[in-house]
C-alpha atoms as a PDB file:
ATOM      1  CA  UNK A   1      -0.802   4.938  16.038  1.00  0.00           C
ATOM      2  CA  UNK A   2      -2.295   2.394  13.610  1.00  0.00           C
ATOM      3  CA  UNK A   3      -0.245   1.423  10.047  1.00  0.00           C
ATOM      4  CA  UNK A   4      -2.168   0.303   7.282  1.00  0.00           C
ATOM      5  CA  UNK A   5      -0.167  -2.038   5.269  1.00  0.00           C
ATOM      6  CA  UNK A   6      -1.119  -3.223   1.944  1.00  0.00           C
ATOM      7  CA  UNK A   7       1.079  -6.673   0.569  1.00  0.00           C
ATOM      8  CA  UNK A   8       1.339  -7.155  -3.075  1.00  0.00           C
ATOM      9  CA  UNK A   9       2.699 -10.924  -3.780  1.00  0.00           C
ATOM     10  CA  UNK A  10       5.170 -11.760  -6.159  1.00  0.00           C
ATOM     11  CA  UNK A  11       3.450 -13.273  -8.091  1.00  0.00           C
ATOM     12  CA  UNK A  12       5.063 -15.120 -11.683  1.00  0.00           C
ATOM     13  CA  UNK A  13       4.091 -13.521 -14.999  1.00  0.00           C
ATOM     14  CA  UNK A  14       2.284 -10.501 -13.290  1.00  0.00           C
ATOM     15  CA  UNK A  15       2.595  -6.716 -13.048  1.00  0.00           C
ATOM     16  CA  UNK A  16       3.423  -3.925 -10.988  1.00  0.00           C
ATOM     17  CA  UNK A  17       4.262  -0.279 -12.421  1.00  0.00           C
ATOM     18  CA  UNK A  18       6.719   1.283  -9.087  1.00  0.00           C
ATOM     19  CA  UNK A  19       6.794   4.590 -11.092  1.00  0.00           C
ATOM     20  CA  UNK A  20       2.654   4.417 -11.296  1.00  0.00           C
ATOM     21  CA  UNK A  21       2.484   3.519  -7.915  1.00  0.00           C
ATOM     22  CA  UNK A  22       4.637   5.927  -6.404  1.00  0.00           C
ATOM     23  CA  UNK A  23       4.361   8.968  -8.708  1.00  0.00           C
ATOM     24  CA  UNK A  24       0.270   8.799  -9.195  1.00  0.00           C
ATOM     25  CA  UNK A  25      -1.689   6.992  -6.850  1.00  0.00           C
ATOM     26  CA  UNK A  26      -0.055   7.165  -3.895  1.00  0.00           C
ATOM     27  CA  UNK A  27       0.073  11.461  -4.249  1.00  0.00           C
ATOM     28  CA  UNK A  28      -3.900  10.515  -5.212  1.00  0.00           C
ATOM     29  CA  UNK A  29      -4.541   8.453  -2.042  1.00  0.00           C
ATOM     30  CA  UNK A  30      -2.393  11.383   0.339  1.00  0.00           C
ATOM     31  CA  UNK A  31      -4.835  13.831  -1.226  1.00  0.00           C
ATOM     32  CA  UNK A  32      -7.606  12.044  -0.926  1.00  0.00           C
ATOM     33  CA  UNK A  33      -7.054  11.402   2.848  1.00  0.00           C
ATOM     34  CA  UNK A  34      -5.451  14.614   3.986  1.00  0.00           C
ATOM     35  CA  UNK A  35      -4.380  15.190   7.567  1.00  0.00           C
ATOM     36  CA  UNK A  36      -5.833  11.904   8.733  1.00  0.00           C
ATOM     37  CA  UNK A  37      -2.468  10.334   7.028  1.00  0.00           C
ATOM     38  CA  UNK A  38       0.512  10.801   9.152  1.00  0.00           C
ATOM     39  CA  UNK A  39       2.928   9.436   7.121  1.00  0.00           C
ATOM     40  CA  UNK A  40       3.765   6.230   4.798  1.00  0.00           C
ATOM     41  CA  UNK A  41       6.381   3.723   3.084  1.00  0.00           C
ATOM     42  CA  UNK A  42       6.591   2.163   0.217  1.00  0.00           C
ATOM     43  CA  UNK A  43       8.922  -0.868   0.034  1.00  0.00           C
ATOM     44  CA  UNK A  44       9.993  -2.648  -3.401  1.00  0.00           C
ATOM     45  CA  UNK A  45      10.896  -6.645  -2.734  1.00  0.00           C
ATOM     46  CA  UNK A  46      14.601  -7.894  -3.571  1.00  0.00           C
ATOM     47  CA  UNK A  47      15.241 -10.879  -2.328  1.00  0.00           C
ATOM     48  CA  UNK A  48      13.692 -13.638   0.100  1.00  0.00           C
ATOM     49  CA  UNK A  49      16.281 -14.821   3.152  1.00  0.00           C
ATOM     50  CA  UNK A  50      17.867 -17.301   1.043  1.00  0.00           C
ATOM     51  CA  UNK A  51      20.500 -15.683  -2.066  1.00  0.00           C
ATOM     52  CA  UNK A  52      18.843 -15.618  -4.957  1.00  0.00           C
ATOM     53  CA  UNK A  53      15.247 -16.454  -3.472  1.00  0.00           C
ATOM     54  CA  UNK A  54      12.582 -14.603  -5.125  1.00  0.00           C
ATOM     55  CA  UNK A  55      11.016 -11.859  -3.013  1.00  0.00           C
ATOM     56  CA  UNK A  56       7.852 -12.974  -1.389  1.00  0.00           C
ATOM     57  CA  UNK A  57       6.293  -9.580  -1.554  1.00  0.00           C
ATOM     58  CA  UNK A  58       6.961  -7.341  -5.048  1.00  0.00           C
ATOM     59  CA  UNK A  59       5.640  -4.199  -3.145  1.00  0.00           C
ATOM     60  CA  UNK A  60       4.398  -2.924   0.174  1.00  0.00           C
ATOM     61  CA  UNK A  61       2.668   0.271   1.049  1.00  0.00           C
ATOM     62  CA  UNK A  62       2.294   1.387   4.544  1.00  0.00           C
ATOM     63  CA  UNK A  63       0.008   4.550   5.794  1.00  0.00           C
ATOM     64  CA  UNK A  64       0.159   5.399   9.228  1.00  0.00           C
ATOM     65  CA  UNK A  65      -2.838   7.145  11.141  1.00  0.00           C
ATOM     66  CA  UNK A  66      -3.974   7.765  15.022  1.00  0.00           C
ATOM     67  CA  UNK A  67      -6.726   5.745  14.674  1.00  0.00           C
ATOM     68  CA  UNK A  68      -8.880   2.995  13.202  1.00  0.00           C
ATOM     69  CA  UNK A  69     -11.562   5.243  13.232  1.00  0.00           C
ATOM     70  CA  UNK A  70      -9.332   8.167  11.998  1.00  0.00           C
ATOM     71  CA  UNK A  71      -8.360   5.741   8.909  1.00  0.00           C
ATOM     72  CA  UNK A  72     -11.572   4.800   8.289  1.00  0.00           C
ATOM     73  CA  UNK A  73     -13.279   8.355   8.447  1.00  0.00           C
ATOM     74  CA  UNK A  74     -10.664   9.655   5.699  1.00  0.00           C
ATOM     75  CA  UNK A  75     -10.662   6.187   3.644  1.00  0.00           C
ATOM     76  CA  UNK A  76     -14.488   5.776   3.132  1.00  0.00           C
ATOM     77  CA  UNK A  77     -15.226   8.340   1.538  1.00  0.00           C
ATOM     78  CA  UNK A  78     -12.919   7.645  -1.332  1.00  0.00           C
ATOM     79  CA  UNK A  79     -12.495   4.017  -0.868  1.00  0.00           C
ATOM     80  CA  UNK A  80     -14.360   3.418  -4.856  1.00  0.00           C
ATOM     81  CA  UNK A  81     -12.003   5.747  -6.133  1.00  0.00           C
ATOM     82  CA  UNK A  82      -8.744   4.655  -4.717  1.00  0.00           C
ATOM     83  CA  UNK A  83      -9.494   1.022  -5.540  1.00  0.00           C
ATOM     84  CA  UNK A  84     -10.431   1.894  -9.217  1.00  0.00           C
ATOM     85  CA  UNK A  85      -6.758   2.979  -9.714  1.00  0.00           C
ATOM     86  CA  UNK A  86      -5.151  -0.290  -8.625  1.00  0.00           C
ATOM     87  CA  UNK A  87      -5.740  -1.481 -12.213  1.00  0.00           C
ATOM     88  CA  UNK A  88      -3.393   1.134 -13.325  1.00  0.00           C
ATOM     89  CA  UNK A  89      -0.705  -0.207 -11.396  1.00  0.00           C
ATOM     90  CA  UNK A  90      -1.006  -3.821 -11.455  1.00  0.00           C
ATOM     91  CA  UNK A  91      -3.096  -6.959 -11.782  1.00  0.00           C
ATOM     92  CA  UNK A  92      -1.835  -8.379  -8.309  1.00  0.00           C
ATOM     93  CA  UNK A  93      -4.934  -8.801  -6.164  1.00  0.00           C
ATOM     94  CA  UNK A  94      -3.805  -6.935  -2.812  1.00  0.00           C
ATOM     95  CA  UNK A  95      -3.494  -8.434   0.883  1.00  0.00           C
ATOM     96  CA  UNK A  96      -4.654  -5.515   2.874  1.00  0.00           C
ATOM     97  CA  UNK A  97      -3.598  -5.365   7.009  1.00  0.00           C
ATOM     98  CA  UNK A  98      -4.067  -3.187   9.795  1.00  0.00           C
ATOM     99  CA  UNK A  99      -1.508  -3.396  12.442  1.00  0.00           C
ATOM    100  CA  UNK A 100      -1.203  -1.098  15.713  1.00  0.00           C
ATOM    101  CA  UNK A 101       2.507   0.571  15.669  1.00  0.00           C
ATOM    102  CA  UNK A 102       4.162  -0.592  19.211  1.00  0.00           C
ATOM    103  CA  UNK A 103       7.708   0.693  18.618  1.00  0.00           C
END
């Protein structure tokens, strides 16, 4: 099992739309890639270690698939499309990672 992860920075005096992200594109991008997607998160940043520490990430999506391959099969196809929506949720440039699932 692979996770794609995709890290959106907290960055000062930008935006990020959680209702967008959740209630539009991600239902776009599980559409898009159909059973190739196993399953997903999305996280929303609180806090860093220390109290009161800004979060270092605003926002994390994870998608999980069986493969490299299997993510890449379902994601290239639609790869323009699903990166043309990112404007509608934010003007964070995205740190993208994939990870293999161990536990």
């Amino acid at each position: 099992m692979i996770k794609v992860s995709v890290f959106y920075p907290n960055e000062e005096g930008k935006k990020f739309d959680m209702d967008y992200y959740c209630n539009s594109h991600l239902p776009m991008v599980q559409e898009k890639l159909g059973a190739a997607l196993k399953g997903g998160a999305v996280e929303q940043g609180l806090s860093g270690v220390e109290p009161g520490s800004p979060a270092i990430y605003i926002a994390m999506g994870h998608l999980l698939f069986d493969s490299v391959e299997a993510f890449q099969s379902a994601f290239g196809p639609h790869a323009e499309a699903i990166m043309a929506d990112i404007p509608n949720y934010t003007d964070i440039q995205p740190t993208f990672q994939i990870s293999e699932v161990k536990m």
